[in-house]
Every structure is written in C-alpha cells, then in structure tokens.
N, C-alpha and C. Protein backbone atom coordinates (compact mmCIF):
# COMPACT_ATOMS: atom_id res chain seq x y z
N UNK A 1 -62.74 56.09 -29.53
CA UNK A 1 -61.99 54.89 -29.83
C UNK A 1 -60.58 55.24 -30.31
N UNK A 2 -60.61 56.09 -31.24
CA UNK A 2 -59.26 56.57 -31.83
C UNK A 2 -58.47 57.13 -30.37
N UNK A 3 -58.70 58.06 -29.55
CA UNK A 3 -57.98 58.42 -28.39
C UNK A 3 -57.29 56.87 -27.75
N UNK A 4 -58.43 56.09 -27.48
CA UNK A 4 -57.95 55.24 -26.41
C UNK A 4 -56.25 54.53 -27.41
N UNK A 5 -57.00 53.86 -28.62
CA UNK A 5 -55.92 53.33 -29.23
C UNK A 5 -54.48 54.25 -29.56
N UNK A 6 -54.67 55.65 -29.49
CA UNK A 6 -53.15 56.15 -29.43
C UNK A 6 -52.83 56.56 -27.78
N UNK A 7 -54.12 56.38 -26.76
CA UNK A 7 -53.30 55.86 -25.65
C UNK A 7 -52.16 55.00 -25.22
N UNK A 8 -53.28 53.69 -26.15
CA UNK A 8 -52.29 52.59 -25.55
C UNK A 8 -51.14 52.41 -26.30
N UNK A 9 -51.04 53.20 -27.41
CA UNK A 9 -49.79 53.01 -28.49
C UNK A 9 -48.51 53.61 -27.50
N UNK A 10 -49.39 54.59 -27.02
CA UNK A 10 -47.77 55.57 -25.89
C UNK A 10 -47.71 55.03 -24.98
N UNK A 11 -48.03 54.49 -24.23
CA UNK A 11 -48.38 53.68 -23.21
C UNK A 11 -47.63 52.76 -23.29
N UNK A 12 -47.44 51.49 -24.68
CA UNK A 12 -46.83 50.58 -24.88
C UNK A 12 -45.66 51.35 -25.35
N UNK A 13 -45.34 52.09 -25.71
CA UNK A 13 -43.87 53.26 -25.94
C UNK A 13 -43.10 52.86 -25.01
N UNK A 14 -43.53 54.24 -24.17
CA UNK A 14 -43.02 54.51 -23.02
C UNK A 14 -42.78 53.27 -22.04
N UNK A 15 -43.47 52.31 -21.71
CA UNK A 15 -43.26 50.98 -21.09
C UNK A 15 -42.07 50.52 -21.98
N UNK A 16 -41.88 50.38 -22.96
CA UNK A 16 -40.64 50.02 -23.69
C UNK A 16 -39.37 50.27 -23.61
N UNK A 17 -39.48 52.19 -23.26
CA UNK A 17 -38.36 52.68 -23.18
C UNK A 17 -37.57 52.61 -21.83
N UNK A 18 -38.85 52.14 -21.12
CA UNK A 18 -38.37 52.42 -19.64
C UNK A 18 -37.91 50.95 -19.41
N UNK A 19 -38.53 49.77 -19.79
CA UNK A 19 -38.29 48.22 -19.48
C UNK A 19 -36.54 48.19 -20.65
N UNK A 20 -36.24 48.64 -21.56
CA UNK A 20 -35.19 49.05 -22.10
C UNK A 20 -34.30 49.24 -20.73
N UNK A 21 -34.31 50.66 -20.55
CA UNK A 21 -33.05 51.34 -19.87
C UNK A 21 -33.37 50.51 -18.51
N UNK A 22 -33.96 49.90 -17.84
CA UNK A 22 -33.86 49.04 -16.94
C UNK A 22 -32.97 47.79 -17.17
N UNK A 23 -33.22 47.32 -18.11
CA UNK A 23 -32.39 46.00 -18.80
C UNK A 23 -30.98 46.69 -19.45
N UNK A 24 -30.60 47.75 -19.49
CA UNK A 24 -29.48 47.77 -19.85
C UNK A 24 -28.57 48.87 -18.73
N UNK A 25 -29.46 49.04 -17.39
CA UNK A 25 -28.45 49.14 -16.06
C UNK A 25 -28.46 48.40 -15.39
N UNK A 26 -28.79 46.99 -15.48
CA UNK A 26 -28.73 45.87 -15.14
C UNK A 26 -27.98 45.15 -15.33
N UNK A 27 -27.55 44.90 -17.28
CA UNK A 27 -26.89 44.09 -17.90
C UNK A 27 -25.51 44.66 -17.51
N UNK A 28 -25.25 46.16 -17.36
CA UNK A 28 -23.99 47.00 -16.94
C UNK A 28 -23.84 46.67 -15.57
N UNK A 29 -24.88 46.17 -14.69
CA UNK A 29 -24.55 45.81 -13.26
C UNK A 29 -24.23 47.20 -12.68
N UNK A 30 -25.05 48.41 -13.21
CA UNK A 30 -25.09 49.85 -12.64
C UNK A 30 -26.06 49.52 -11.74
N UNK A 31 -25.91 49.62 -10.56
CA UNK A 31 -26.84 49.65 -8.99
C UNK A 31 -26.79 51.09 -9.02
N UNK A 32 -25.99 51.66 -8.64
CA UNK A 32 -26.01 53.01 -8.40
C UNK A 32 -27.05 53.72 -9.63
N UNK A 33 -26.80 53.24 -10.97
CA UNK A 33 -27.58 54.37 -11.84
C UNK A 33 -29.31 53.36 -11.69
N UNK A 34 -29.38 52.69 -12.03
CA UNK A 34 -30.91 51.66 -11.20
C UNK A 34 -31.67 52.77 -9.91
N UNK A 35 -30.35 52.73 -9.10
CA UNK A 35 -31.37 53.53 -8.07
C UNK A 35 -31.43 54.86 -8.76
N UNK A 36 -30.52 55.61 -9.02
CA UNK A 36 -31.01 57.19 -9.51
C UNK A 36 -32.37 57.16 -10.66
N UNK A 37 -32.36 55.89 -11.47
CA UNK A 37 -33.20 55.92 -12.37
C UNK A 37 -34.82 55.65 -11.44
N UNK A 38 -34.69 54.63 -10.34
CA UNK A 38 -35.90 54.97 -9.93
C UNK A 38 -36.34 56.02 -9.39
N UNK A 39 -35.30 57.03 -8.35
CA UNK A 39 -35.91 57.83 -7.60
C UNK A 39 -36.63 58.73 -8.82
N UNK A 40 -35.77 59.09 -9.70
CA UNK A 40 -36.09 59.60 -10.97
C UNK A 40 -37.56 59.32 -11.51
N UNK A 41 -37.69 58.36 -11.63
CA UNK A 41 -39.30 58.02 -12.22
C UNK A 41 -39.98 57.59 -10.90
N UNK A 42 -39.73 58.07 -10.09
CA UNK A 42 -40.89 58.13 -8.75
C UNK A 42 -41.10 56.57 -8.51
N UNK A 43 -40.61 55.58 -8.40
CA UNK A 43 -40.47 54.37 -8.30
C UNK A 43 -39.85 54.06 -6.82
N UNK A 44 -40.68 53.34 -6.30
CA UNK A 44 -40.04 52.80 -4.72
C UNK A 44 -39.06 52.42 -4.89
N UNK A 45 -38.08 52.20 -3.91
CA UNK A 45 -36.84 51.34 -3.99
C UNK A 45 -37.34 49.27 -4.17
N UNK A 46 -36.00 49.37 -4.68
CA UNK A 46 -36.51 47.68 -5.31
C UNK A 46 -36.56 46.58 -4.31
N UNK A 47 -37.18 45.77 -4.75
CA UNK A 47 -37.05 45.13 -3.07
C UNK A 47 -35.91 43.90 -3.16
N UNK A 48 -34.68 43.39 -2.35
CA UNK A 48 -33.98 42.09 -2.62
C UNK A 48 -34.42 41.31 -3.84
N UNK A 49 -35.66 40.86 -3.94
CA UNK A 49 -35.93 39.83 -4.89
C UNK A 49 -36.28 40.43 -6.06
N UNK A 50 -36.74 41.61 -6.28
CA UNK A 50 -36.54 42.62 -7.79
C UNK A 50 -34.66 42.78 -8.01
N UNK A 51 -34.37 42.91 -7.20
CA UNK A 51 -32.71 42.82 -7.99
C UNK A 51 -32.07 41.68 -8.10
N UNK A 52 -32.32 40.63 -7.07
CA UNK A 52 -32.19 39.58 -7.51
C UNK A 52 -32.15 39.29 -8.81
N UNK A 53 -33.43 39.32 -8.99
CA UNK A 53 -34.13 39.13 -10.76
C UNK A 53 -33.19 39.69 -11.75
N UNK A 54 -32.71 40.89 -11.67
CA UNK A 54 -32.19 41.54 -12.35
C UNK A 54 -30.46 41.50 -12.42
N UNK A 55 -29.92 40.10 -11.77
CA UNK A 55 -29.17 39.91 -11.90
C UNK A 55 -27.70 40.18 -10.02
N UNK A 56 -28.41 41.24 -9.88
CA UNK A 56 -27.29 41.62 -8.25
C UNK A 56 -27.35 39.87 -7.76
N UNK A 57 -26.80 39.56 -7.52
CA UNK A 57 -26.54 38.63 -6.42
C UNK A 57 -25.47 38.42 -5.48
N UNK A 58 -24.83 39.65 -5.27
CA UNK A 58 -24.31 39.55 -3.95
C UNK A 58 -24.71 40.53 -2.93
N UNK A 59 -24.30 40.99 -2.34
CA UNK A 59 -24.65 41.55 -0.79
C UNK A 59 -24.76 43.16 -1.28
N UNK A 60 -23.44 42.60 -1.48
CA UNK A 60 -22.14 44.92 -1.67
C UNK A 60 -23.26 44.86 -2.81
N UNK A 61 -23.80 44.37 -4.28
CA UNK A 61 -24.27 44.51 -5.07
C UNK A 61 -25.82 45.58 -4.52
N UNK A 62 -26.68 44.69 -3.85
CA UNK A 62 -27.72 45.11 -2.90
C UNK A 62 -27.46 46.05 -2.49
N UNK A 63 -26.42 46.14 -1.25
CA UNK A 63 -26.23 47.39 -0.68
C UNK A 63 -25.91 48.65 -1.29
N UNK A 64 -25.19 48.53 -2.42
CA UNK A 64 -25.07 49.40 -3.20
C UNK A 64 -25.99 50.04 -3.87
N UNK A 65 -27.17 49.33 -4.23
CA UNK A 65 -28.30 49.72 -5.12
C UNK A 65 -29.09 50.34 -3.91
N UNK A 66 -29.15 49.90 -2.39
CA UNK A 66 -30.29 50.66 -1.47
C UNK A 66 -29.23 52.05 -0.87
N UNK A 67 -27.64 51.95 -0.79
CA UNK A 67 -27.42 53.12 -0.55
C UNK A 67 -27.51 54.15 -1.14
N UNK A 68 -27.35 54.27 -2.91
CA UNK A 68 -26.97 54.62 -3.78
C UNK A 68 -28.70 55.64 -3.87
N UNK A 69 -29.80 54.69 -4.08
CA UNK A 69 -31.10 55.36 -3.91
C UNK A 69 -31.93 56.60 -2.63
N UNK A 70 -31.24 55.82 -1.10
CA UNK A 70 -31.43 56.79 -0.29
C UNK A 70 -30.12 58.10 -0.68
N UNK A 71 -29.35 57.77 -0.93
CA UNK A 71 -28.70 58.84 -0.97
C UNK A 71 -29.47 59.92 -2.05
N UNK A 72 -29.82 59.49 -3.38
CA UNK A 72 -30.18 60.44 -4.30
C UNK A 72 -31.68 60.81 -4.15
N UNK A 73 -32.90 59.92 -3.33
CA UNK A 73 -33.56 60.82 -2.47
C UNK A 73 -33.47 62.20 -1.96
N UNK A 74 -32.44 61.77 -1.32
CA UNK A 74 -31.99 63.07 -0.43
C UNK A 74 -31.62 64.24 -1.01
N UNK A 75 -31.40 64.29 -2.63
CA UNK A 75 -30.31 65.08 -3.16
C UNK A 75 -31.55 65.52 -4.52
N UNK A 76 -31.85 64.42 -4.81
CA UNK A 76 -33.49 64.82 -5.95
C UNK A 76 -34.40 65.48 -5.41
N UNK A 77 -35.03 64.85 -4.19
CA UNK A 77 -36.04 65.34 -3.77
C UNK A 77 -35.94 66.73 -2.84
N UNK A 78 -34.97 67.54 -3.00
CA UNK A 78 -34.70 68.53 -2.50
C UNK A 78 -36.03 69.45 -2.68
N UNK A 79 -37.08 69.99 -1.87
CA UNK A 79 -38.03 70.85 -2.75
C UNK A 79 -37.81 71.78 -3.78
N UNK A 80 -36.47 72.03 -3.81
CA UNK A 80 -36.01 73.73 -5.14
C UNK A 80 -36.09 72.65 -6.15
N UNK A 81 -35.49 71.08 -6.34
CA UNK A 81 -35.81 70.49 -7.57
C UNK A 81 -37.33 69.87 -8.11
N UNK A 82 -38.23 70.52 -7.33
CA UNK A 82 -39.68 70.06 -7.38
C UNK A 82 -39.50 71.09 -8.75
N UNK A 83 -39.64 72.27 -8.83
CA UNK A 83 -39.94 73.19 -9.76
C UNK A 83 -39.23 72.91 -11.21
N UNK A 84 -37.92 72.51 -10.79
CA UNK A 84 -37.02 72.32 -12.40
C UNK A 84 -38.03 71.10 -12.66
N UNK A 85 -38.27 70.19 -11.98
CA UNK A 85 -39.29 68.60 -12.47
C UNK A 85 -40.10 69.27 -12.99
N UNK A 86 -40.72 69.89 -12.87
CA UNK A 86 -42.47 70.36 -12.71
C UNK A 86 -42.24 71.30 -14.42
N UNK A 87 -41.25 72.45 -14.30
CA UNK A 87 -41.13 73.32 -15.66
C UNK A 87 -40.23 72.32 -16.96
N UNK A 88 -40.11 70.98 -16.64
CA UNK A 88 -39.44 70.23 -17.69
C UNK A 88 -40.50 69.44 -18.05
N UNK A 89 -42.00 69.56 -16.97
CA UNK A 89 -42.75 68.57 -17.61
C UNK A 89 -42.85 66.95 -16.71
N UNK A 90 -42.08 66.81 -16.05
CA UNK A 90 -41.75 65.61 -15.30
C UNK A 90 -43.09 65.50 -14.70
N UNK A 91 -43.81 64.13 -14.57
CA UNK A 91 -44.67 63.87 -14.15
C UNK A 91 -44.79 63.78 -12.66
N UNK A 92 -45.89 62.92 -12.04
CA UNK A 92 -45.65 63.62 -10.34
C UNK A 92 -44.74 62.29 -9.90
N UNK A 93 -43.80 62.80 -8.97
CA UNK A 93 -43.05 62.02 -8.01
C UNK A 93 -43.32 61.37 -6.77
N UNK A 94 -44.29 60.76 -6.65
CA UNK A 94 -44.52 59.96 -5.51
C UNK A 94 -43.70 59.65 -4.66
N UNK A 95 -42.24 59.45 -4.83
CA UNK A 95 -41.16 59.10 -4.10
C UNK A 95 -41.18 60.70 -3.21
N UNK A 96 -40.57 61.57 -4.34
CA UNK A 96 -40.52 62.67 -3.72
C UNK A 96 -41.36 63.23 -2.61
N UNK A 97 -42.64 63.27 -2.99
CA UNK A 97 -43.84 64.16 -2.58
C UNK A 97 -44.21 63.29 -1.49
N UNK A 98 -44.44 61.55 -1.46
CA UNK A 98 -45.34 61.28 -0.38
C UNK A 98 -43.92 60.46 0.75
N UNK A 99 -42.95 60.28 0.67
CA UNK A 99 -42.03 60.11 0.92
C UNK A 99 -40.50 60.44 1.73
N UNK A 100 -40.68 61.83 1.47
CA UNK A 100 -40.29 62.42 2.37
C UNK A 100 -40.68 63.95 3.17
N UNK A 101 -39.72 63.98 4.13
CA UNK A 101 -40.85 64.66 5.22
C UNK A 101 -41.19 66.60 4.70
N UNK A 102 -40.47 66.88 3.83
CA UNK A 102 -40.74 68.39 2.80
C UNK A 102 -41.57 67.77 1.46
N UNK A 103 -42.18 66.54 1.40
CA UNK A 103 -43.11 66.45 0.02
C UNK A 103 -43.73 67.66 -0.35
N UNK A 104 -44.69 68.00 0.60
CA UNK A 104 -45.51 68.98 0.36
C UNK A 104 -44.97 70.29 -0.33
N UNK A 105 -43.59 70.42 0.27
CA UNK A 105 -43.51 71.89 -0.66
C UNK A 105 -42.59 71.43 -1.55
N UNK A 106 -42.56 70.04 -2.10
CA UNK A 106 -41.69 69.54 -3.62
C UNK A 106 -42.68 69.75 -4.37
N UNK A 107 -43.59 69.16 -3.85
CA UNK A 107 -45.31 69.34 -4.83
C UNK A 107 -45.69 70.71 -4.89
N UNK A 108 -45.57 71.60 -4.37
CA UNK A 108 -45.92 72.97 -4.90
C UNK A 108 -45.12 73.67 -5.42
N UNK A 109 -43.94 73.39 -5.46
CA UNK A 109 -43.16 74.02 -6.38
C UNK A 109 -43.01 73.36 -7.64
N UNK A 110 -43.22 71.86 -7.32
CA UNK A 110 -43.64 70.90 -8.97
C UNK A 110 -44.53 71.76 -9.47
N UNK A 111 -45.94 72.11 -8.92
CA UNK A 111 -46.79 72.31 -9.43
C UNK A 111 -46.47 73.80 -10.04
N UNK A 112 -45.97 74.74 -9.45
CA UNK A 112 -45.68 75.81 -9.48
C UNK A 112 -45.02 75.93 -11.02
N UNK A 113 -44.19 74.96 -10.88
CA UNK A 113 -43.28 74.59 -12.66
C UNK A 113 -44.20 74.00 -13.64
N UNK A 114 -44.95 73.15 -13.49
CA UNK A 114 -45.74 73.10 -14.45
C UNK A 114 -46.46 74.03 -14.72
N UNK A 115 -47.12 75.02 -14.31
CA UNK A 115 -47.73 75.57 -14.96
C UNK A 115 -46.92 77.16 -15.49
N UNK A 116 -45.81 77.19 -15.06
CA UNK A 116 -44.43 78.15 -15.79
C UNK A 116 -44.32 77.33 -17.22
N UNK A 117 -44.10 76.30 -16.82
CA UNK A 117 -43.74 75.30 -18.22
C UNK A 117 -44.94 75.45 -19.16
N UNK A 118 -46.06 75.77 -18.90
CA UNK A 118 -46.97 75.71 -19.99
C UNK A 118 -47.04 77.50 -20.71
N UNK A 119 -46.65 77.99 -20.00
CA UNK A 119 -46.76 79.56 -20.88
C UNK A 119 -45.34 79.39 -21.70
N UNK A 120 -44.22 78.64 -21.39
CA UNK A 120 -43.64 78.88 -22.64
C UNK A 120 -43.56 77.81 -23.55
C-alpha cells in the first residue's frame, strides 16, 4: 500500500511538471519549443485540434509547430543520441524507437546507456 501511494504521489509530480512546461510554451506561443518538448518526451506530434486548444490559431502557427517537430525527429532521434538518452536515464522514446526507420538501433544503444548509467 505504502509503494502504490508514493507511486501515485510521483506520478501526480511529474504530470504537474510536465502539464506546467506545456502551459507555459504555449502561453509564450513557442511552437517550435512544444514540438522539441514532445519529440523529447516521446510524445506523437499534436494533432490541429490539440494546438488549437492550446491557443495556435493560425496556419504559419500550425505549420510551425509540425515543421519544427519533424525536423527535431530527425536530429534527436539520431541512433548515437539513443545512448546519451539511455546513460542520462531518459525513459524509452517511442517516437524515436517505433517511429523511425533506425529505431531499432536508437533502442540498443538507449539500452546500451542505461545500463552504463547504472554502474556509475
């Protein structure tokens, strides 16, 4: 019982910190940092009516937030940055790994870093 309840204590944390820095690259009308922040936390790209929500309502706004994300795909999910994710601890990247067409060796070099990351 004690585990589960300091589960959900981090759980409700971390949901905080992240619904935070979402609401305040929003309120800045940062598209560009929105998308780096999702590829970042392994988060699909948003769909029109999630940015909507969040305030974009014009076009360039949109476009900006879907170019801005494929681009840093391309540039995050490099497989050599699987390992720096993986030895910092970064959890798994779904974007990265199932997403594009080298996942497989982002994920073994993730994996490869996590467990570097645990001997020191």
């Amino acid at each position: 019982m004690r585990y589960l309840l300091v589960s959900l204590l981090l759980i409700t944390g971390l949901t905080g910190c992240a619904s935070h820095r979402i609401a305040e690259l929003s309120a800045a009308q940062d598209w560009t940092g929105l998308a780096n922040y999702d590829v970042e936390a392994g988060r699909k790209a948003r769909s029109e009516q999630d940015l909507v929500s969040l305030g974009a309502s014009e076009k360039a706004e949109l476009s900006e937030y879907q170019s801005a994300y494929e681009a840093h795909v391309k540039e995050y999910c490099k497989p050599d940055n699987g390992y720096h994710a993986g030895i910092s601890g970064k959890p798994r990247n779904s974007v990265c790994i199932d997403d594009t067409p080298k996942g497989w060796l982002y994920e073994d070099n993730w994996e490869t870093g996590l467990e570097a990351g645990k001997i020191f």
